[in-house]
Structure formats: C-alpha cells, structure tokens
C-alpha atoms as a PDB file:
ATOM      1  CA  UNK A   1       0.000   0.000   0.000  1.00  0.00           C
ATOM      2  CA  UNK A   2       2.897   2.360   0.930  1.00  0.00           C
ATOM      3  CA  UNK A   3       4.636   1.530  -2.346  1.00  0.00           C
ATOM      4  CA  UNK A   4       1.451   2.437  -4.592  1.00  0.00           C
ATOM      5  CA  UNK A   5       0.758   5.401  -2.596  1.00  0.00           C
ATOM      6  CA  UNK A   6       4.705   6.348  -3.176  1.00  0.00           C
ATOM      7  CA  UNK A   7       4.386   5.954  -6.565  1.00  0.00           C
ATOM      8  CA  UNK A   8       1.323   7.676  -7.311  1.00  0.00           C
ATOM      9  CA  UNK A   9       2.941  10.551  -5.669  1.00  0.00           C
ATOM     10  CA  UNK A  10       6.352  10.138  -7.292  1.00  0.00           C
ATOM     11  CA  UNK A  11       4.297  10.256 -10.688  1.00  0.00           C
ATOM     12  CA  UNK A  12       2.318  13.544  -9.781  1.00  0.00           C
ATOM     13  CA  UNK A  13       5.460  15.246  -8.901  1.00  0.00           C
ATOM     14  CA  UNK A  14       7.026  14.727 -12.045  1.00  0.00           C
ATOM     15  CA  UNK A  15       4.274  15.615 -13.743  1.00  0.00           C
ATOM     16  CA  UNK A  16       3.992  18.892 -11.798  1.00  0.00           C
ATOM     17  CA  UNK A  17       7.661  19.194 -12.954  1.00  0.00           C
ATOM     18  CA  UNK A  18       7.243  18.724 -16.505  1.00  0.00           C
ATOM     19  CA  UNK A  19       6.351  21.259 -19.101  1.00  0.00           C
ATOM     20  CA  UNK A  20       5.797  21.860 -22.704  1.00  0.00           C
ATOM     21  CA  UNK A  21       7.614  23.902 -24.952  1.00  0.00           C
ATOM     22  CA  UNK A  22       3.988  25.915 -25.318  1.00  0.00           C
ATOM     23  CA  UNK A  23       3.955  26.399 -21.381  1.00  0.00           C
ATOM     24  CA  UNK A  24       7.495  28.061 -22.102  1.00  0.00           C
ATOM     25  CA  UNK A  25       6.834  29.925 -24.725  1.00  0.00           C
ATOM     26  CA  UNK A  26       6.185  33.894 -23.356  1.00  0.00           C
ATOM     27  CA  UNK A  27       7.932  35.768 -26.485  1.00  0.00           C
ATOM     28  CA  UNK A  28       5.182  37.138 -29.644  1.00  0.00           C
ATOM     29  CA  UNK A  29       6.269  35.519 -32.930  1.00  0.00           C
ATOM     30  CA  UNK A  30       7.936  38.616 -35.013  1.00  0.00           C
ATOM     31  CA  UNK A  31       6.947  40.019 -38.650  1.00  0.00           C
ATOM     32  CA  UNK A  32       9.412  40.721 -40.033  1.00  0.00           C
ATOM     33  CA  UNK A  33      11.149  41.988 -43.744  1.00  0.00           C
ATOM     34  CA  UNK A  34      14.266  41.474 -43.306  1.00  0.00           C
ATOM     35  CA  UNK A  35      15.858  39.218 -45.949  1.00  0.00           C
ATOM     36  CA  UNK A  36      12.544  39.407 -48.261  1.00  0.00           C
ATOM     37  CA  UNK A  37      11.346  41.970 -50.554  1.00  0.00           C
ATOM     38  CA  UNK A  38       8.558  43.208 -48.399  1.00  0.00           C
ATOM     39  CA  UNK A  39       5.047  44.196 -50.131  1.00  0.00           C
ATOM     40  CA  UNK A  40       2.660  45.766 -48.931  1.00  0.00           C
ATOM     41  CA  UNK A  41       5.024  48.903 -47.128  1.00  0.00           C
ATOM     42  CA  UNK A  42       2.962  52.053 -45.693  1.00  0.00           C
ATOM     43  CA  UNK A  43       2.107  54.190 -48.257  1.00  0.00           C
ATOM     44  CA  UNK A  44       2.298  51.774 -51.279  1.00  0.00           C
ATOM     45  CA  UNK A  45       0.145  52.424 -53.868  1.00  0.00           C
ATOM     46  CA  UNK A  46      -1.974  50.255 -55.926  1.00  0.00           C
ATOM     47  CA  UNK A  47      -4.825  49.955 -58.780  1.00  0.00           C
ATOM     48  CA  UNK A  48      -7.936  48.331 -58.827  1.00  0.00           C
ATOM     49  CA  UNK A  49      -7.797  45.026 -60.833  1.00  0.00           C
ATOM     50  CA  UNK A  50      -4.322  44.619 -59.843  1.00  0.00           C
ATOM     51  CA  UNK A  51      -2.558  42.055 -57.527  1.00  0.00           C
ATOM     52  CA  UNK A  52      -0.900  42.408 -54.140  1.00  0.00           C
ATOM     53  CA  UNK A  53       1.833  40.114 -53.928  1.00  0.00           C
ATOM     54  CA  UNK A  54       2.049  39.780 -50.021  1.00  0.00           C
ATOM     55  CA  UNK A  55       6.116  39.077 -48.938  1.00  0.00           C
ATOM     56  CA  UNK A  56       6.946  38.655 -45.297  1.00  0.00           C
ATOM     57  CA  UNK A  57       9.200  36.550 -42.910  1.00  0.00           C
ATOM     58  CA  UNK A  58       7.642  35.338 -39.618  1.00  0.00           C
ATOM     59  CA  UNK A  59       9.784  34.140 -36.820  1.00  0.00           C
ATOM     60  CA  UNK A  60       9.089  32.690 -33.316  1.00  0.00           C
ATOM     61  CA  UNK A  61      11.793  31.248 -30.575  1.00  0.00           C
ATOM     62  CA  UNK A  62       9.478  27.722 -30.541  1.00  0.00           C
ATOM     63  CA  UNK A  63       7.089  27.075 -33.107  1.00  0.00           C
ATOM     64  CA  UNK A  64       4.793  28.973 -35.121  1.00  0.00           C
ATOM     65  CA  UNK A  65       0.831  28.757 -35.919  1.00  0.00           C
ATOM     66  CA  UNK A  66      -1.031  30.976 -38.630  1.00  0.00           C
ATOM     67  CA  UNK A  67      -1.696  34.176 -39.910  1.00  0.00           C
ATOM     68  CA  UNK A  68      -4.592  36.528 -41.085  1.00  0.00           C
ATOM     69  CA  UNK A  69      -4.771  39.247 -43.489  1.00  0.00           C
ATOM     70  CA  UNK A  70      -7.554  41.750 -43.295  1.00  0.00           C
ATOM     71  CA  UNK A  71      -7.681  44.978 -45.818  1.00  0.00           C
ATOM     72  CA  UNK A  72     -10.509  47.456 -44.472  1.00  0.00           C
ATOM     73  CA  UNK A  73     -11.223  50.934 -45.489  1.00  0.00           C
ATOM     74  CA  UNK A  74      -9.577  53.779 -43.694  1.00  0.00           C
ATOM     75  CA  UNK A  75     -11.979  56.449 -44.747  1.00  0.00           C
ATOM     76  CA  UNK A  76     -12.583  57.528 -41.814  1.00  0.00           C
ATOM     77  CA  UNK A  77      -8.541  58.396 -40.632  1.00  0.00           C
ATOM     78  CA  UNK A  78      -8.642  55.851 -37.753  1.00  0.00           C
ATOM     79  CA  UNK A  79      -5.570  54.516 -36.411  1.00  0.00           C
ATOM     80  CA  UNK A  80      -3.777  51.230 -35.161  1.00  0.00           C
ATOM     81  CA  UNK A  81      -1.002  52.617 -34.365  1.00  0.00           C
ATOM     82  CA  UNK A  82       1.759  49.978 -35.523  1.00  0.00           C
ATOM     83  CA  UNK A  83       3.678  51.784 -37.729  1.00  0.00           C
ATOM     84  CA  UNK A  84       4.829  55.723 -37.355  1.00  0.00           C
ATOM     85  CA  UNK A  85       5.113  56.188 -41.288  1.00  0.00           C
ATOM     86  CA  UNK A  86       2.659  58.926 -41.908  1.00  0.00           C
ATOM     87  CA  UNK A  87       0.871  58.437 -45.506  1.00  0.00           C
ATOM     88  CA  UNK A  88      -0.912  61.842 -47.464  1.00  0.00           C
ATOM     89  CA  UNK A  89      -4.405  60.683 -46.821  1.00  0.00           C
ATOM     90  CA  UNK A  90      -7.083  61.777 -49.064  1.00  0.00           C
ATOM     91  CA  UNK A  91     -10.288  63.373 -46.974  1.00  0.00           C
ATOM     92  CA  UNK A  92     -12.657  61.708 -45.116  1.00  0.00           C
ATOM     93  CA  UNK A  93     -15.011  60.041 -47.137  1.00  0.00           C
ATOM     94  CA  UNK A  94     -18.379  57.368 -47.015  1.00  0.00           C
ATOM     95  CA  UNK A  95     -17.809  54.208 -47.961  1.00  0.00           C
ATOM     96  CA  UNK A  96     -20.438  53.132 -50.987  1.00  0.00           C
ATOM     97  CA  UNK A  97     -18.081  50.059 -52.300  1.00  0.00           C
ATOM     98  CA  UNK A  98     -15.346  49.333 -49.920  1.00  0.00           C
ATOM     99  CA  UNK A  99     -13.047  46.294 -49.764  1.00  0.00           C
ATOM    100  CA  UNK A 100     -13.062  43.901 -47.284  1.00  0.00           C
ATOM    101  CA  UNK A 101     -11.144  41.054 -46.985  1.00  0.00           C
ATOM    102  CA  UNK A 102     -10.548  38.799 -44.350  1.00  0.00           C
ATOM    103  CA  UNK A 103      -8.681  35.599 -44.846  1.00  0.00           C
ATOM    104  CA  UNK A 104      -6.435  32.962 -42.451  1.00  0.00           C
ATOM    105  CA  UNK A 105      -3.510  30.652 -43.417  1.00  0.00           C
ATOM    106  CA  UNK A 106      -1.830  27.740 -42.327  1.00  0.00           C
ATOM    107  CA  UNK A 107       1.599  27.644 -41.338  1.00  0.00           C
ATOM    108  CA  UNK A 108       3.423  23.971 -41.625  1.00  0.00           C
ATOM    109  CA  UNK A 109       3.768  22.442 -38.151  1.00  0.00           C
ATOM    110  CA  UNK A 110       7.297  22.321 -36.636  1.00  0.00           C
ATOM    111  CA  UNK A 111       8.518  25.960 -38.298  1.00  0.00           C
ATOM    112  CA  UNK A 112      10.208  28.559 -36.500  1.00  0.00           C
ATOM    113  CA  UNK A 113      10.746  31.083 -39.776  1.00  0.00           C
ATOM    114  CA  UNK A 114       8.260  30.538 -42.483  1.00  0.00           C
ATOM    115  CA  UNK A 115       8.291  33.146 -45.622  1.00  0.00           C
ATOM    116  CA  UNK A 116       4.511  34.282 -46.219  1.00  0.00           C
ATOM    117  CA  UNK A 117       4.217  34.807 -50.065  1.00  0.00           C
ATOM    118  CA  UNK A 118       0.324  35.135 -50.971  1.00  0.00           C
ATOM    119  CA  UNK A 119      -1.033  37.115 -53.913  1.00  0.00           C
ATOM    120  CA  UNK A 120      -4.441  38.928 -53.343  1.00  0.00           C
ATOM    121  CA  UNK A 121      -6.729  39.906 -56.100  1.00  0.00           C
ATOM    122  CA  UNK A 122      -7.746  43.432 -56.227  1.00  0.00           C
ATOM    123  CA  UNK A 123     -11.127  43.759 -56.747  1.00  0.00           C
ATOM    124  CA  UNK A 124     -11.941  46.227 -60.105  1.00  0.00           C
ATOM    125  CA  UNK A 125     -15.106  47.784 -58.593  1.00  0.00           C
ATOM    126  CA  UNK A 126     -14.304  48.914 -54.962  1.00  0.00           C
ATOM    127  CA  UNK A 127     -14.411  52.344 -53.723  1.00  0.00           C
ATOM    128  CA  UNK A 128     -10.732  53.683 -54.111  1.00  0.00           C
ATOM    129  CA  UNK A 129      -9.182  55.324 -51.310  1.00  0.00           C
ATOM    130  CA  UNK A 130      -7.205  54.722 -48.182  1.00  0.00           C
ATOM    131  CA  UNK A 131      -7.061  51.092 -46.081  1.00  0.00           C
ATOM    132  CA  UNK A 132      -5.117  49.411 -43.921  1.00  0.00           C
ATOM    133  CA  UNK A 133      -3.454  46.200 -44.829  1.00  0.00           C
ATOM    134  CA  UNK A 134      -3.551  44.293 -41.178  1.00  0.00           C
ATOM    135  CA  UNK A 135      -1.631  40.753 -40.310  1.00  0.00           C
ATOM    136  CA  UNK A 136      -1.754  39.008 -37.203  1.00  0.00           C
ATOM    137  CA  UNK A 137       1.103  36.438 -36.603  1.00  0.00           C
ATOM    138  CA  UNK A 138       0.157  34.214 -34.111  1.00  0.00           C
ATOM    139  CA  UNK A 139       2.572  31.238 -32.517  1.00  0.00           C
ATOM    140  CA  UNK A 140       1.849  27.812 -31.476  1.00  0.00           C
ATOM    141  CA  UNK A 141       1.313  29.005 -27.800  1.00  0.00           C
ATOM    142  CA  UNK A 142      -1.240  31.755 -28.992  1.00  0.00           C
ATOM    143  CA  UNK A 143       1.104  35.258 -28.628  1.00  0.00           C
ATOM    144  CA  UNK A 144      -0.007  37.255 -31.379  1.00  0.00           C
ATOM    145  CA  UNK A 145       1.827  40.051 -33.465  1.00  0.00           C
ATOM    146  CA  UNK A 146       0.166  42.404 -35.085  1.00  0.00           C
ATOM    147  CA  UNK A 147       1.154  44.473 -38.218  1.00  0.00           C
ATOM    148  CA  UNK A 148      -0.952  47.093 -40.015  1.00  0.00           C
ATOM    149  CA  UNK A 149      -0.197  49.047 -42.955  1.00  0.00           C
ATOM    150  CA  UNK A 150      -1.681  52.393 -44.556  1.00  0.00           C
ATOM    151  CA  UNK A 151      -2.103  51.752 -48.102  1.00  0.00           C
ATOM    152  CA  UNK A 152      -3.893  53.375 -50.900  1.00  0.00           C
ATOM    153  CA  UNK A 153      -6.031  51.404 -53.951  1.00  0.00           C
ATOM    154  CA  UNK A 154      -6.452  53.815 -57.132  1.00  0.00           C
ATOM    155  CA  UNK A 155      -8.504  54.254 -59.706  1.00  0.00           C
END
C-alpha cells in the first residue's frame, strides 16, 4: 500500500515538474522583412484590378501557428497605431463600395521562420481610397503580433 501510494505521488510530482515547450513559450512571434522583398510597405500604392503580392518573414523562438490578413477601409482616418510612417491621406469620405477582406492561413507544423508569399486579387469595382493592410502572426502558444499598414487602392 505504501509503495502504490509512493508511486502515485512520485508520478504527480514529475508531472507537476514537466512542461511543454507551449507552457514556455512567453515571447510574440515577429513580422518581419528582413531578408525578403517586403510588399505591402505604408504608403504603397496600388490599382484596382491589380494584384498584391504579399512578402513577409515570420519568426518565433518555438514554433509557429497561422496568420490573417484583413484589408478594411480607412476612410474615416482611424488609427492602429503599428507603424509611425505617416501616408498623405485623401479626406474623409463614405464608404459606398469598400473592400473587405478577411482571410487565415496555415503555417506547416514544426517551423520557427516561415516566408509568407500570398497574392491577393484586387477587386476592379471597390471604392478607391485609403485602407489598412492588417496581419496578425500568431505562434503555437497563442502570442499574437500584429502588423498594419496604410495603403492606398487607385482608380
């Protein structure tokens, strides 16, 4: 009785003892464009119809997860404050047309760097203006990096 007891305790402790590398992780994954041609930069323009040819690096210290793009309309001038390039902004305006897109991917499992290369149609009959170009980098253990953009789509 002693012995089971002993060893039921022996195996709780070293499970106490024991983590994961996700219980470890406390460090957000990184966006980053060093070493890649980077696209979209604030203030990068494009047209209607045409492509953007999304080029990042993501890193983490253990193990990365996904990542989201979202493009919204900045019509309105509002902020999200992760970049202190300030664009010429055209004035405030109501959307009729806007774009909106909204889209997660899959990074393979085991990567700490993974190079993001995703091409996103333009659509032809948006409203043309200002919008942010946002991506969220989230790791295995769930940090999240966020990086948004101020970019303008053209006639």
């Amino acid at each position: 009785m002693k012995k089971s007891i002993f060893s039921a305790f022996l195996l709780c402790a070293l499970c106490a003892c024991s983590s994961s590398d996700k219980a470890e992780d406390m460090t957000m994954p990184e966006i980053s464009a060093d070493g890649v041609d980077a696209c979209p930069i604030d203030c990068q323009r494009f047209k209607r119809s045409s492509v953007i040819a999304f080029h990042y690096q993501f890193s983490d210290n253990v193990e990365l997860g996904g990542y989201n793009i979202e493009v919204h309309n900045n019509f309105d001038h509002h902020t999200h404050s992760t970049s202190a390039a300030e664009c010429e902004i055209e004035t405030e305006k109501k959307p009729v047309n806007p774009w909106v897109f909204n889209s997660d991917f899959d990074i393979p499992e085991g990567l700490r760097t993974y190079t993001a290369v995703i091409n996103i149609d333009i659509p032809a009959d948006i409203d043309p203006g200002d919008y942010h170009f946002m991506v969220r980098l989230t790791d295995q253990a769930g940090w999240q990096q966020l990086k948004s953009m101020a970019i303008r789509i053209e006639e």
